[in-house]
PDB file of N, CA and C in Angstrom:
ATOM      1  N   UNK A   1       8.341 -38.701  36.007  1.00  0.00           N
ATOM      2  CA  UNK A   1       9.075 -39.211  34.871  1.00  0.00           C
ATOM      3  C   UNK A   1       9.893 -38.067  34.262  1.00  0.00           C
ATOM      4  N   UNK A   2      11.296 -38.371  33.892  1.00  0.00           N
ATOM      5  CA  UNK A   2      12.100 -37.647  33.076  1.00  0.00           C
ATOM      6  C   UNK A   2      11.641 -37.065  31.989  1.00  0.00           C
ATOM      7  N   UNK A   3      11.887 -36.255  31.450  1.00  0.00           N
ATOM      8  CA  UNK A   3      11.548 -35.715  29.929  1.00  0.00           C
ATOM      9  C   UNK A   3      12.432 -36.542  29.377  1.00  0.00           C
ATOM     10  N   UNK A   4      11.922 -36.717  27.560  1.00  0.00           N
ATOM     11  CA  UNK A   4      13.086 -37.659  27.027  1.00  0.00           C
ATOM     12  C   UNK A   4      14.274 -36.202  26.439  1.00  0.00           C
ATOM     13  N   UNK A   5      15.113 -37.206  26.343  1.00  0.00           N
ATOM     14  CA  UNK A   5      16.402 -35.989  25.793  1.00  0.00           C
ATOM     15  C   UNK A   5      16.180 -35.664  24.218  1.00  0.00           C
ATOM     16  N   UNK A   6      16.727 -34.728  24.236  1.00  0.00           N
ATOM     17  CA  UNK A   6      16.498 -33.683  23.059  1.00  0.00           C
ATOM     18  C   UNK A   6      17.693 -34.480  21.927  1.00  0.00           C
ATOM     19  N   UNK A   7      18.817 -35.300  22.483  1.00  0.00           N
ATOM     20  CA  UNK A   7      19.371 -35.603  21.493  1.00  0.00           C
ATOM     21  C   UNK A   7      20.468 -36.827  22.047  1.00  0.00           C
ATOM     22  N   UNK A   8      20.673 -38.053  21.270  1.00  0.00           N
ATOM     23  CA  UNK A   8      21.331 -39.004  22.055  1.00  0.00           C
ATOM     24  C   UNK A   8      22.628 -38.921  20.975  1.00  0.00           C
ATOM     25  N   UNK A   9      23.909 -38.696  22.187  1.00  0.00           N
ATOM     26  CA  UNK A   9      25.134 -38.755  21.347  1.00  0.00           C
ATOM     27  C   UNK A   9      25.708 -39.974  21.480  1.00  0.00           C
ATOM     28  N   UNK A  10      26.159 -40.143  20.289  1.00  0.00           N
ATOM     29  CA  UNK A  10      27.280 -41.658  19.821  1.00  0.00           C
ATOM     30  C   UNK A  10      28.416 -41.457  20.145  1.00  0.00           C
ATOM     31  N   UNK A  11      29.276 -40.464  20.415  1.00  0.00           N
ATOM     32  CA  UNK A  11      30.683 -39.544  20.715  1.00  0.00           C
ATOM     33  C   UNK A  11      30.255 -40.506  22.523  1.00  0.00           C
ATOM     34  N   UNK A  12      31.504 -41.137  22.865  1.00  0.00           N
ATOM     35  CA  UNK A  12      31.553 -41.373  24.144  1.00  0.00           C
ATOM     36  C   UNK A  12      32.553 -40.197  24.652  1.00  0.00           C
ATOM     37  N   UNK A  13      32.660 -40.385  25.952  1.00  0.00           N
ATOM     38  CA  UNK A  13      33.414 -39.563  26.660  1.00  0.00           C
ATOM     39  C   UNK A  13      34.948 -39.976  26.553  1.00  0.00           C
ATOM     40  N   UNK A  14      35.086 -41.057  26.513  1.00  0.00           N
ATOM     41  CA  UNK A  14      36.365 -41.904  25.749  1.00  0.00           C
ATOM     42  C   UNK A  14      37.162 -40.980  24.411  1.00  0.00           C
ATOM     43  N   UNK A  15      35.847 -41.485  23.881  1.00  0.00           N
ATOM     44  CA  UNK A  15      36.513 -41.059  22.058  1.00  0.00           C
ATOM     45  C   UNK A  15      36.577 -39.259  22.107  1.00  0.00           C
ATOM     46  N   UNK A  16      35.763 -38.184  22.807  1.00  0.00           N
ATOM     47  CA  UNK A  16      36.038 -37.421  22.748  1.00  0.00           C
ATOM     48  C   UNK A  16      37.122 -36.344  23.523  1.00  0.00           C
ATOM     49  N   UNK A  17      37.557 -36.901  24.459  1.00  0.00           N
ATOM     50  CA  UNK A  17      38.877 -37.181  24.978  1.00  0.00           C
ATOM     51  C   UNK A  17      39.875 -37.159  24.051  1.00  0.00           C
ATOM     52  N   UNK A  18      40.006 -38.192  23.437  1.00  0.00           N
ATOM     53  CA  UNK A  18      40.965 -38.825  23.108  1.00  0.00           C
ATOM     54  C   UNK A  18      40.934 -37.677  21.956  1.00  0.00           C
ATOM     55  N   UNK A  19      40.393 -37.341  21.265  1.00  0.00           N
ATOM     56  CA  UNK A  19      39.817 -36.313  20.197  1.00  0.00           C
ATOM     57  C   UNK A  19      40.764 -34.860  20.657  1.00  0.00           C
ATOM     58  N   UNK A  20      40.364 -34.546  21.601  1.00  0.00           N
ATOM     59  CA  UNK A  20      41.233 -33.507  22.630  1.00  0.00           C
ATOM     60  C   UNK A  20      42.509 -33.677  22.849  1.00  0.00           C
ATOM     61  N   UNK A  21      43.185 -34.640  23.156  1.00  0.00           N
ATOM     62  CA  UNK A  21      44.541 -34.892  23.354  1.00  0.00           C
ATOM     63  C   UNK A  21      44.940 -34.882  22.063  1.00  0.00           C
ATOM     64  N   UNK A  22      44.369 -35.668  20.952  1.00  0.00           N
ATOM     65  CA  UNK A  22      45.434 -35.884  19.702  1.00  0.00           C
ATOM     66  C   UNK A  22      45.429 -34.346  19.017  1.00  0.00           C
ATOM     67  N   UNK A  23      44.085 -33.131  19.190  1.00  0.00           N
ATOM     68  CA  UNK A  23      44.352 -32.240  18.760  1.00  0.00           C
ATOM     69  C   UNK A  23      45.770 -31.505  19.467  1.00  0.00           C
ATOM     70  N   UNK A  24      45.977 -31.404  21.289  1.00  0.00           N
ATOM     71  CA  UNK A  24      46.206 -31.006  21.797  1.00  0.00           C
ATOM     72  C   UNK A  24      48.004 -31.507  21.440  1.00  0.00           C
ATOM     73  N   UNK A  25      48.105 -32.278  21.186  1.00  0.00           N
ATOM     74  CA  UNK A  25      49.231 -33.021  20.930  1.00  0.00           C
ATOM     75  C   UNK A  25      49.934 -32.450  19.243  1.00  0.00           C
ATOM     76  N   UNK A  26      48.880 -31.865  18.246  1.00  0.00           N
ATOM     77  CA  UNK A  26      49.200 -31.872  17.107  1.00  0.00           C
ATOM     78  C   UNK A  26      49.884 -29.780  16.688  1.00  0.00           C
ATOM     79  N   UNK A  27      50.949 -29.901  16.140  1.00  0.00           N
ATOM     80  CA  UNK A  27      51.566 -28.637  16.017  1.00  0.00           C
ATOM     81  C   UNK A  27      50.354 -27.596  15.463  1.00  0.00           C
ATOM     82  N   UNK A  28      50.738 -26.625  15.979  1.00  0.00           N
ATOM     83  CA  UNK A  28      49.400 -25.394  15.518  1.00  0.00           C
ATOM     84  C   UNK A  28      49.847 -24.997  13.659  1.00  0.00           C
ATOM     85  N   UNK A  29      50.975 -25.523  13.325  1.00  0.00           N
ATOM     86  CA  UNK A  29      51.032 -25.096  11.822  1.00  0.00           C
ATOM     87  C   UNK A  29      50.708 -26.402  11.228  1.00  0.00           C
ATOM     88  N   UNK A  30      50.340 -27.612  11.731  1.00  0.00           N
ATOM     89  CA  UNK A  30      49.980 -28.898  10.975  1.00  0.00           C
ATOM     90  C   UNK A  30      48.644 -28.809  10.219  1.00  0.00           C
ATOM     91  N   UNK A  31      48.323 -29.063   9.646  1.00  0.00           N
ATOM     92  CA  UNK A  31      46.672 -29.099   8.167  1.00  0.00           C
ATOM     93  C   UNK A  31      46.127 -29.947   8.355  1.00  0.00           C
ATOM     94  N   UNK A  32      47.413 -31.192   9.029  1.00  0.00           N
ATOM     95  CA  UNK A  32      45.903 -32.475   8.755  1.00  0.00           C
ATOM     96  C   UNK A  32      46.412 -32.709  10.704  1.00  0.00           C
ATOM     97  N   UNK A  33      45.190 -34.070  10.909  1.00  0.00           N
ATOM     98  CA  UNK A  33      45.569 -34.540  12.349  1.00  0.00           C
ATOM     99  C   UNK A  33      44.903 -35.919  12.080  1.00  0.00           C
ATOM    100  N   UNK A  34      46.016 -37.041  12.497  1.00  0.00           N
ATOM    101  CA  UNK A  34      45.314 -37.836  12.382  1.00  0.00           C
ATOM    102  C   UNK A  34      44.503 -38.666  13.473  1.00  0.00           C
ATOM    103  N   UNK A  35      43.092 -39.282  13.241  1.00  0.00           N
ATOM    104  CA  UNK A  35      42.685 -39.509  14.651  1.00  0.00           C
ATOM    105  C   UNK A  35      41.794 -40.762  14.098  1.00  0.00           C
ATOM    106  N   UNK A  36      40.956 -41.002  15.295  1.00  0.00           N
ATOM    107  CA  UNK A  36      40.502 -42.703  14.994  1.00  0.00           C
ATOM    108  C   UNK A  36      39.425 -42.207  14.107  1.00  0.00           C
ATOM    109  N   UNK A  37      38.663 -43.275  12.873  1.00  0.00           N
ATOM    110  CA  UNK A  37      37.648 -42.691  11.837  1.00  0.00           C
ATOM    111  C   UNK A  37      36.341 -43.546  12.930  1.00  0.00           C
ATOM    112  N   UNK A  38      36.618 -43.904  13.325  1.00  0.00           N
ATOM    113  CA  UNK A  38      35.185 -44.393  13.975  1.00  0.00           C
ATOM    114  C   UNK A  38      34.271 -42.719  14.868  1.00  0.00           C
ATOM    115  N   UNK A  39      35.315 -42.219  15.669  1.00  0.00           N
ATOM    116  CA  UNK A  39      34.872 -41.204  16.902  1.00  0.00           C
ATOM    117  C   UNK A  39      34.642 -40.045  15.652  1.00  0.00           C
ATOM    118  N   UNK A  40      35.431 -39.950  14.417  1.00  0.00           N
ATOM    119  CA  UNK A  40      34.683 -38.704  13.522  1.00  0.00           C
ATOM    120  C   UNK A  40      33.698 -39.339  12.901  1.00  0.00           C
ATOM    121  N   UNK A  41      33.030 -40.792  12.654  1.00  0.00           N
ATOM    122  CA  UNK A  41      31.979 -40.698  12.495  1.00  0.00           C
ATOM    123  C   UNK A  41      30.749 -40.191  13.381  1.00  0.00           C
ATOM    124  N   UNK A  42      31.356 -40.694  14.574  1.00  0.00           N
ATOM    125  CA  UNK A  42      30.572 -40.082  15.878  1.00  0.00           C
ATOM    126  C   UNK A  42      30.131 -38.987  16.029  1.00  0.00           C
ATOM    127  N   UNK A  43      31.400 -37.720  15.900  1.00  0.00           N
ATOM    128  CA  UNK A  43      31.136 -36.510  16.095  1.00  0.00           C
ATOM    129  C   UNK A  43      30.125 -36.228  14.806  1.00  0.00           C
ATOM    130  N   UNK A  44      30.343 -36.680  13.848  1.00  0.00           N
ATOM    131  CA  UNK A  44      29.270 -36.222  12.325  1.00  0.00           C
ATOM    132  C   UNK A  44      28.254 -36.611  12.724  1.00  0.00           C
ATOM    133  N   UNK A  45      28.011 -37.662  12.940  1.00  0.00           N
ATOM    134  CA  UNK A  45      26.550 -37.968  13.720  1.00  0.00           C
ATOM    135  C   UNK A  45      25.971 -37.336  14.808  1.00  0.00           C
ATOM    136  N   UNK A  46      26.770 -37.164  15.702  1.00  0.00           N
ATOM    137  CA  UNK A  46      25.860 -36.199  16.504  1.00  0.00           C
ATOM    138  C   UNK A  46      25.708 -34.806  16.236  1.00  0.00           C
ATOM    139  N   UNK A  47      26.751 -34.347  15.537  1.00  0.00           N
ATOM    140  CA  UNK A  47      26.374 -32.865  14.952  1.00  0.00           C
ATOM    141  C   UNK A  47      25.256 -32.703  13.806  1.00  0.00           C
ATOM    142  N   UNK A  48      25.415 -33.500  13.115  1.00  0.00           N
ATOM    143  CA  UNK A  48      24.017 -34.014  12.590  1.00  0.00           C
ATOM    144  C   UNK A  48      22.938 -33.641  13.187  1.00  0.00           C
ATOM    145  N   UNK A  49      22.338 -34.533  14.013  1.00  0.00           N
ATOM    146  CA  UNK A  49      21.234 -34.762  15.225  1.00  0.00           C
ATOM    147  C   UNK A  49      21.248 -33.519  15.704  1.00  0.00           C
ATOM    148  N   UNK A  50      22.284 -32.885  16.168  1.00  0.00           N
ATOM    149  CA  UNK A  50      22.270 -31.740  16.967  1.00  0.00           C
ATOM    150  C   UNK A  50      21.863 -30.906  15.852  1.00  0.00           C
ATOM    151  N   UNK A  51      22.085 -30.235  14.404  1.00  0.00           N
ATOM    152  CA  UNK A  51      21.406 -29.817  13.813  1.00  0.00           C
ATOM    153  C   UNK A  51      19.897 -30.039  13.467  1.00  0.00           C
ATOM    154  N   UNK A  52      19.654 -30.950  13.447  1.00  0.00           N
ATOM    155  CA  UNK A  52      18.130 -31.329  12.804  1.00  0.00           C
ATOM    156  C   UNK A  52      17.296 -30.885  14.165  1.00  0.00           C
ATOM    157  N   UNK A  53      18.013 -31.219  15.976  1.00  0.00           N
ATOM    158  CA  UNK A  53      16.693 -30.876  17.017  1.00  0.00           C
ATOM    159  C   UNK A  53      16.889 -29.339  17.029  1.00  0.00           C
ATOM    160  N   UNK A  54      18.098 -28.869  16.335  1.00  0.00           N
ATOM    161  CA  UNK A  54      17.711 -27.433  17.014  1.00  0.00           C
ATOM    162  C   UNK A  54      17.086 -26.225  15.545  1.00  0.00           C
ATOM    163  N   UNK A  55      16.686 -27.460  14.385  1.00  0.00           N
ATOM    164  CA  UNK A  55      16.124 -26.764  13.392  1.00  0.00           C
ATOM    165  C   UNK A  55      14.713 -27.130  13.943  1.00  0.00           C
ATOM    166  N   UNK A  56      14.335 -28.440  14.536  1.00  0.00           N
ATOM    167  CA  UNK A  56      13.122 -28.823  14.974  1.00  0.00           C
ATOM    168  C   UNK A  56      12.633 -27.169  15.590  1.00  0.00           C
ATOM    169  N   UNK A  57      13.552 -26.871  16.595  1.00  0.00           N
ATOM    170  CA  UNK A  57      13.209 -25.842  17.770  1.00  0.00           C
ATOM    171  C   UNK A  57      12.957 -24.674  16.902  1.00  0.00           C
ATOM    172  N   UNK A  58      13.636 -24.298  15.689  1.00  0.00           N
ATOM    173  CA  UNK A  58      13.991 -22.516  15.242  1.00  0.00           C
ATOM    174  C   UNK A  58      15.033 -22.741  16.093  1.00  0.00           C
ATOM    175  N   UNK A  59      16.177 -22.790  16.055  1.00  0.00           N
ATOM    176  CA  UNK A  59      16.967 -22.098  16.582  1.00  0.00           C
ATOM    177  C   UNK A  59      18.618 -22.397  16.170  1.00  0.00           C
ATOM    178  N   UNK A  60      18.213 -22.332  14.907  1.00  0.00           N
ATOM    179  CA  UNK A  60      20.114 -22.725  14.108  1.00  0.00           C
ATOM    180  C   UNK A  60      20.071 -21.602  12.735  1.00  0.00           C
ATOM    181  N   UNK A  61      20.788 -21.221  12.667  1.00  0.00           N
ATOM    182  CA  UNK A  61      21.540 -20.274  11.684  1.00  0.00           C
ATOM    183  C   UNK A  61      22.794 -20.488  11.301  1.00  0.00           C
ATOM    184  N   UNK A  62      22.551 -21.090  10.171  1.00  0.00           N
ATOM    185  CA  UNK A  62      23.788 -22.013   9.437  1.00  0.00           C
ATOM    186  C   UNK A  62      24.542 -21.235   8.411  1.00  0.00           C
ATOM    187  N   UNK A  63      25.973 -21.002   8.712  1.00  0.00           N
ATOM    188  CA  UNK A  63      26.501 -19.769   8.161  1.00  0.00           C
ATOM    189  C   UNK A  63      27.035 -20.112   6.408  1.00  0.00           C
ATOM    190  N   UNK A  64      27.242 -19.750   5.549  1.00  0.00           N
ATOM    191  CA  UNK A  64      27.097 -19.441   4.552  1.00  0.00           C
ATOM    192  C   UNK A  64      29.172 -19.727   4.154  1.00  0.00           C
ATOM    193  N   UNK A  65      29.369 -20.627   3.769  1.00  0.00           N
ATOM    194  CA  UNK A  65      31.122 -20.692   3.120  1.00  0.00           C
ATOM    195  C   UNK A  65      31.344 -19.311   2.740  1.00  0.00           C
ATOM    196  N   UNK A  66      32.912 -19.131   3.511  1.00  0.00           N
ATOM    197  CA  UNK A  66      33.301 -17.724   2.640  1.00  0.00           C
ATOM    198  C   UNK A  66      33.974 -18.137   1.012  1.00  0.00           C
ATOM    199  N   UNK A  67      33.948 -17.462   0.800  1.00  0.00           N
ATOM    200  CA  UNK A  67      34.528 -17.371  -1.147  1.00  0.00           C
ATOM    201  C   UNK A  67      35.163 -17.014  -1.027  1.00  0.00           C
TER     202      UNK A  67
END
């Protein structure tokens, strides 16, 4: 039997794609980019998750806003 996975992402391979092109597509002096709100809920969610298993582990060091 498999081990279970350490973390299940909502980000398909679709939406994060597509994530890639619209950055890839957007001028390097632009501030905003606009992209679908569903796939940035995605990515928040799994970065989420991905924070909480690798605080489970010890192993995240979460850096501090500069001022």
């Amino acid at each position: 039997m498999s081990p279970r996975p350490l973390l299940k992402l909502y980000t398909t391979m679709e939406e994060f794609e597509d994530l890639h092109a619209r950055h890839d597509r957007t001028r390097s002096t632009s501030k905003t980019v606009t992209v679908d709100r569903q796939a940035v809920i995605h990515i928040l969610m799994d970065h989420a998750n991905m924070l909480a298993a690798m605080r489970r582990v010890g192993h995240v060091e979460i850096r501090e806003p500069d001022r």
